[in-house]
Protein backbone atom coordinates (compact mmCIF):
# COMPACT_ATOMS: atom_id res chain seq x y z
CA UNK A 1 48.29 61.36 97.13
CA UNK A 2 45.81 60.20 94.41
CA UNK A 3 44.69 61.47 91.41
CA UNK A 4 40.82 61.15 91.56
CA UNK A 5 38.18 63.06 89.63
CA UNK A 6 34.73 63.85 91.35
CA UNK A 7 32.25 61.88 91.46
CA UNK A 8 30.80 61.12 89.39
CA UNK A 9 43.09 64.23 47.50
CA UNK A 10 40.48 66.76 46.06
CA UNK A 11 37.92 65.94 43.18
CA UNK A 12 37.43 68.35 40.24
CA UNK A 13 34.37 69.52 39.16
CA UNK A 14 32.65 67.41 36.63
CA UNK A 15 31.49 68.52 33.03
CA UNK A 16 28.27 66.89 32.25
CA UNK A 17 26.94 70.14 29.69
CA UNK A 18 29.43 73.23 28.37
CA UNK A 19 29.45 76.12 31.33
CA UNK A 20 26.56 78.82 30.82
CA UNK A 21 27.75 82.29 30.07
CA UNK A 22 29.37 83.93 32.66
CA UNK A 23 30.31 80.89 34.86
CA UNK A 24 33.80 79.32 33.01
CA UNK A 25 36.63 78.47 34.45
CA UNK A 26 36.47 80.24 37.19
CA UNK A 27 33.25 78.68 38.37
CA UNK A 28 34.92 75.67 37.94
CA UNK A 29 37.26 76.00 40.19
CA UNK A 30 34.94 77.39 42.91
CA UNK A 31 32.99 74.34 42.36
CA UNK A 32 35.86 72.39 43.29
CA UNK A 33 36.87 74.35 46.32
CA UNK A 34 33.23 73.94 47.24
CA UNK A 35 33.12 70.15 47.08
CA UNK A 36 36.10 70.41 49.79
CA UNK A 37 34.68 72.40 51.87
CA UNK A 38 31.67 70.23 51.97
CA UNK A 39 33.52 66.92 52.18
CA UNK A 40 35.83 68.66 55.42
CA UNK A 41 32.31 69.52 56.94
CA UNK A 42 31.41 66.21 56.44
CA UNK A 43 34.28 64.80 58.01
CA UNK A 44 34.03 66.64 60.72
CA UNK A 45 30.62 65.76 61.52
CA UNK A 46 31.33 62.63 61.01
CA UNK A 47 33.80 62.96 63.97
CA UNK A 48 31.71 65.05 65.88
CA UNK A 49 28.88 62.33 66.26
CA UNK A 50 31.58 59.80 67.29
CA UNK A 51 32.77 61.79 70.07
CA UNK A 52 29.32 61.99 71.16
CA UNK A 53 28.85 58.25 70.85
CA UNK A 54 31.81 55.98 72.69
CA UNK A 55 30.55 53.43 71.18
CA UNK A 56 31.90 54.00 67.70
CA UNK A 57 35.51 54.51 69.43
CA UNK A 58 36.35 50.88 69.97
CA UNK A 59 39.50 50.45 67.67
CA UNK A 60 42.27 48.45 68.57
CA UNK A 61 45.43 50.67 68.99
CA UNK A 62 48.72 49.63 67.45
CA UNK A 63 51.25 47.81 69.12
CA UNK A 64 53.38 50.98 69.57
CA UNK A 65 52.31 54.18 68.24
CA UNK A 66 52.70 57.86 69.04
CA UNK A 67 50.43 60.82 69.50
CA UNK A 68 52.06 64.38 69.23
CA UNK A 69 50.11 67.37 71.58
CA UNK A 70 50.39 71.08 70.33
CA UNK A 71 50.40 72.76 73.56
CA UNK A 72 50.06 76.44 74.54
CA UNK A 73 53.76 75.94 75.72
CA UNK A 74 54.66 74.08 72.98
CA UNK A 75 54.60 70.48 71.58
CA UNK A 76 55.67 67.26 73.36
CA UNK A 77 55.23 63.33 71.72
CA UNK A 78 53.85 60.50 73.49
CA UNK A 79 54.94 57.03 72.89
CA UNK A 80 52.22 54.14 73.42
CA UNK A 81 53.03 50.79 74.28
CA UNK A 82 49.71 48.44 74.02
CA UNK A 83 51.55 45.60 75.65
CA UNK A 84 51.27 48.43 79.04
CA UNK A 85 47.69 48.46 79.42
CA UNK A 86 45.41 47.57 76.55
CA UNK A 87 42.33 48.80 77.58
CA UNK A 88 44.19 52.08 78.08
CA UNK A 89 45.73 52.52 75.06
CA UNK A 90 43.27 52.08 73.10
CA UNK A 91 40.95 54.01 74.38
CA UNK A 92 43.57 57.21 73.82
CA UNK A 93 44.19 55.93 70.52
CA UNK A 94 40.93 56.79 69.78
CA UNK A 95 40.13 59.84 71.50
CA UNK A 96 43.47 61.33 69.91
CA UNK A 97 42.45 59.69 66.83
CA UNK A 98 39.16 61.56 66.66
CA UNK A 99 39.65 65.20 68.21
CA UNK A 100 38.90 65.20 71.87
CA UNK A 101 41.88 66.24 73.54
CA UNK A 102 41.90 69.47 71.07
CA UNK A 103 40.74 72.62 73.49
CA UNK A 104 41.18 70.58 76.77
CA UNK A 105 43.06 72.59 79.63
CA UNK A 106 45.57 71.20 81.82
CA UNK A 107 43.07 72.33 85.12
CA UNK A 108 45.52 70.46 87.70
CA UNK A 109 49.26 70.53 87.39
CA UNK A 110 51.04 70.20 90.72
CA UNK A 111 54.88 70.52 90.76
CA UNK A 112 56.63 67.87 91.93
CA UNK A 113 53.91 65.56 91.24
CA UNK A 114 52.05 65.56 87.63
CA UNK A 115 50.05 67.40 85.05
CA UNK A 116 46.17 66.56 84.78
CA UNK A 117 43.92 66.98 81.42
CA UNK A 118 41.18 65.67 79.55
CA UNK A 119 37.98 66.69 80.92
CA UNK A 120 36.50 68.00 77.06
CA UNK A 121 35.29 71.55 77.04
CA UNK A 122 31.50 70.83 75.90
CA UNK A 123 30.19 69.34 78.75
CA UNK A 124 27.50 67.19 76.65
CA UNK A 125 30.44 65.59 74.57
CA UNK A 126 32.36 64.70 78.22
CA UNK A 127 29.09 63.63 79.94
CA UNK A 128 28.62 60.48 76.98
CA UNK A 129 32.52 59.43 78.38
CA UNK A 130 31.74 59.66 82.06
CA UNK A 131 28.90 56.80 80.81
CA UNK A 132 31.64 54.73 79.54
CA UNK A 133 34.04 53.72 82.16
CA UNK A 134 36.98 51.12 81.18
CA UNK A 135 37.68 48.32 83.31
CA UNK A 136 41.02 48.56 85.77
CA UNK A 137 44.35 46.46 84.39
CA UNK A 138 47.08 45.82 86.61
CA UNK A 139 49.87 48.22 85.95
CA UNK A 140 52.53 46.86 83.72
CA UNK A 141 54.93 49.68 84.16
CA UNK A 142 55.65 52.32 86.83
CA UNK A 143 54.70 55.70 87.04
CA UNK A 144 57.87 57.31 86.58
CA UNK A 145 58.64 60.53 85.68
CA UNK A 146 57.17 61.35 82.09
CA UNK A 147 54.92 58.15 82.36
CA UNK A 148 51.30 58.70 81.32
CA UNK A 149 48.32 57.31 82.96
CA UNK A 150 44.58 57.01 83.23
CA UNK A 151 43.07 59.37 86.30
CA UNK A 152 40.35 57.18 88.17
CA UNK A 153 38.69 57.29 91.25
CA UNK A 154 38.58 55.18 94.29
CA UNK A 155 36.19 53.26 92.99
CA UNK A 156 37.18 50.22 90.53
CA UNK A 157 36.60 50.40 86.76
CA UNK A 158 36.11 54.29 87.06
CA UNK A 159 38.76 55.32 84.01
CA UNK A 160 36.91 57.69 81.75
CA UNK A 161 39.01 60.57 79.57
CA UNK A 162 41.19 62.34 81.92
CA UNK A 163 45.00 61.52 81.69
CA UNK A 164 47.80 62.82 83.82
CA UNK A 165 52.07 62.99 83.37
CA UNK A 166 54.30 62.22 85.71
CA UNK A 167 55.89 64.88 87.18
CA UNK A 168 57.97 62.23 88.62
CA UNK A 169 59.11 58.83 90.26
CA UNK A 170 55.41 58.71 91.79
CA UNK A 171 55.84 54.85 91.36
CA UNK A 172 53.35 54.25 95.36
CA UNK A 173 50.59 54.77 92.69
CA UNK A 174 51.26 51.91 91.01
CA UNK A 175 49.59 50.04 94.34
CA UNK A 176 46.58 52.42 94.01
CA UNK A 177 45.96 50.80 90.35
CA UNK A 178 47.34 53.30 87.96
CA UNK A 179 48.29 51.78 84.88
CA UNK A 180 50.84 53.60 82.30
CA UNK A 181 50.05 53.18 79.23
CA UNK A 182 52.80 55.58 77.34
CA UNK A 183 56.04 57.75 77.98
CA UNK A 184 56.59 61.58 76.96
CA UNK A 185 59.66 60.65 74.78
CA UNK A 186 60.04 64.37 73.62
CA UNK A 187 59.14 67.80 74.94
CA UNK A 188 59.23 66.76 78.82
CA UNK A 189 60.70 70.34 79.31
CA UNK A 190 57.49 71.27 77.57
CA UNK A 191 55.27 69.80 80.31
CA UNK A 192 57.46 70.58 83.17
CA UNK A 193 56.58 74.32 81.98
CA UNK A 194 52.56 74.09 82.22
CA UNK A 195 50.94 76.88 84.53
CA UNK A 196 49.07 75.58 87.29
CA UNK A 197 47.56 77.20 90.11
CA UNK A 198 48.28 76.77 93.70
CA UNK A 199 46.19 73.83 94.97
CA UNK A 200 44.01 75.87 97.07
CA UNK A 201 42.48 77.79 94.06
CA UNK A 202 42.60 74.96 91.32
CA UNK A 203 39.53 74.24 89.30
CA UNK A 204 36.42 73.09 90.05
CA UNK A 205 36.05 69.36 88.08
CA UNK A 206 32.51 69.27 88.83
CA UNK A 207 31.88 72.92 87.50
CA UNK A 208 34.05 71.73 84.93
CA UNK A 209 31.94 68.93 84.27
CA UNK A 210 29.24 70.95 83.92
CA UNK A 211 30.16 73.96 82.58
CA UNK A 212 33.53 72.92 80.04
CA UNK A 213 35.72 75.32 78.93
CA UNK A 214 33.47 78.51 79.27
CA UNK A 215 34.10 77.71 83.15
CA UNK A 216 37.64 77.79 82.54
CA UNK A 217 38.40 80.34 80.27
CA UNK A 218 36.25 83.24 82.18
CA UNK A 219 37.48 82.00 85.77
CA UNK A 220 40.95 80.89 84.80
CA UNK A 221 42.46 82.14 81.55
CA UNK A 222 46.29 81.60 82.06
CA UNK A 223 45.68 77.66 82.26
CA UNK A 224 47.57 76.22 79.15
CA UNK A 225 45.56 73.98 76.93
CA UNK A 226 46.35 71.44 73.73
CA UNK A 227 45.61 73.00 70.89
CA UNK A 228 45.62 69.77 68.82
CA UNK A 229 46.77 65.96 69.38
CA UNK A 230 46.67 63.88 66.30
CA UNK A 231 48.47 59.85 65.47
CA UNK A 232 51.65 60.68 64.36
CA UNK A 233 53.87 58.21 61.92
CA UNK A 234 56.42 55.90 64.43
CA UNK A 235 59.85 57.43 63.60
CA UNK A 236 62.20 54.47 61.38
């Protein structure tokens, strides 16, 4: 059985004159706090426009790295090896890098076989990825239980955002051209927990695709979802 998708450190206020009456200290310090605020806004509209633009997301992962998920079961950490599938790993280097995996839903887990996510929940942000497809790479490693992969579909060179887990030794894809490119290493119990519906009533992906996460959180609330995935330092 494949895995397709459808078609398609702060800075204190500076004191240029002596505070008017009434401002002081206190106005000071709420200066301050403002100039954080504003520089976290920036930053995060800095990252917004990225995730809009695929373009901008072309760094080269490191040779091993990890990225740790905060689930709605709980967290689990997974190790990257570059030397798997390049063109894989670095593109989820840089999606986890900037924000997009935070809010997506796991919309197709199947026991016994794996755990599917990544479809973002704005559909404008996920419709600039389906634009920018990565080219196929022979499959280095097995999928294995707790291996991570690309989702594709039958097509060649039709990798986009959507990643799935291993549920386990489901190593006949490895013919079909699914490359790992990492390995839960912790919180495998984690993943083994997520909800998923019976197969007959699983999500739409092309309502998904066109609708994000309003879709699934009015039609299917109990779905479990990552709450945030961010780089995380490589243990010593």
């Amino acid at each position: 059985m494949s895995v397709f998708t459808p078609r398609r450190a702060s800075l204190p206020a500076v004191r240029r004159n002596p505070p008017s009456q009434g401002f002081g200290e206190t106005g000071y310090r709420l200066g301050g706090a403002l100039v954080l605020v504003l520089a976290a806004a920036l930053g995060m509209s800095a990252q917004s426009s990225k995730l809009t633009d695929p373009s901008q997301l072309t760094e080269t992962a490191p040779d091993v790295f990890r990225a740790r998920f905060e689930s709605s079961k709980g967290p689990f950490v997974i190790e990257v090896h570059r030397e798997w599938a390049p063109i894989g790993a670095d593109r989820f280097y840089n999606l986890v890098k900037n924000g997009f995996y935070d809010g997506t839903r796991f919309f197709r887990v199947r026991p016994g076989f794996m755990a599917q996510f990544g479809l973002h929940g704005d559909p404008n942000r996920q419709a600039a990825w389906q634009r920018a497809s990565l080219r196929d790479e022979p499959p280095m490693k097995s999928n294995t239980r707790g291996s991570v992969s690309f989702a594709k579909e039958s097509l060649p060179n039709t990798r986009f955002t959507q990643i799935f887990i291993n549920y386990t030794d489901n190593s006949y894809l490895d013919q079909q051209g699914f490359a790992p490119f990492g390995q839960v290493v912790t919180g495998m119990e984690i993943v083994d927990k997520l909800f998923g519906p019976a197969r007959e009533n699983e999500p739409d992906q092309r309502r998904i695709l066109r609708e994000g996460n309003g879709y699934l959180q009015k039609e299917f609330p109990q779905l479990d979802f990552v709450k945030k995935a961010s780089i995380v330092p490589f243990p010593k």
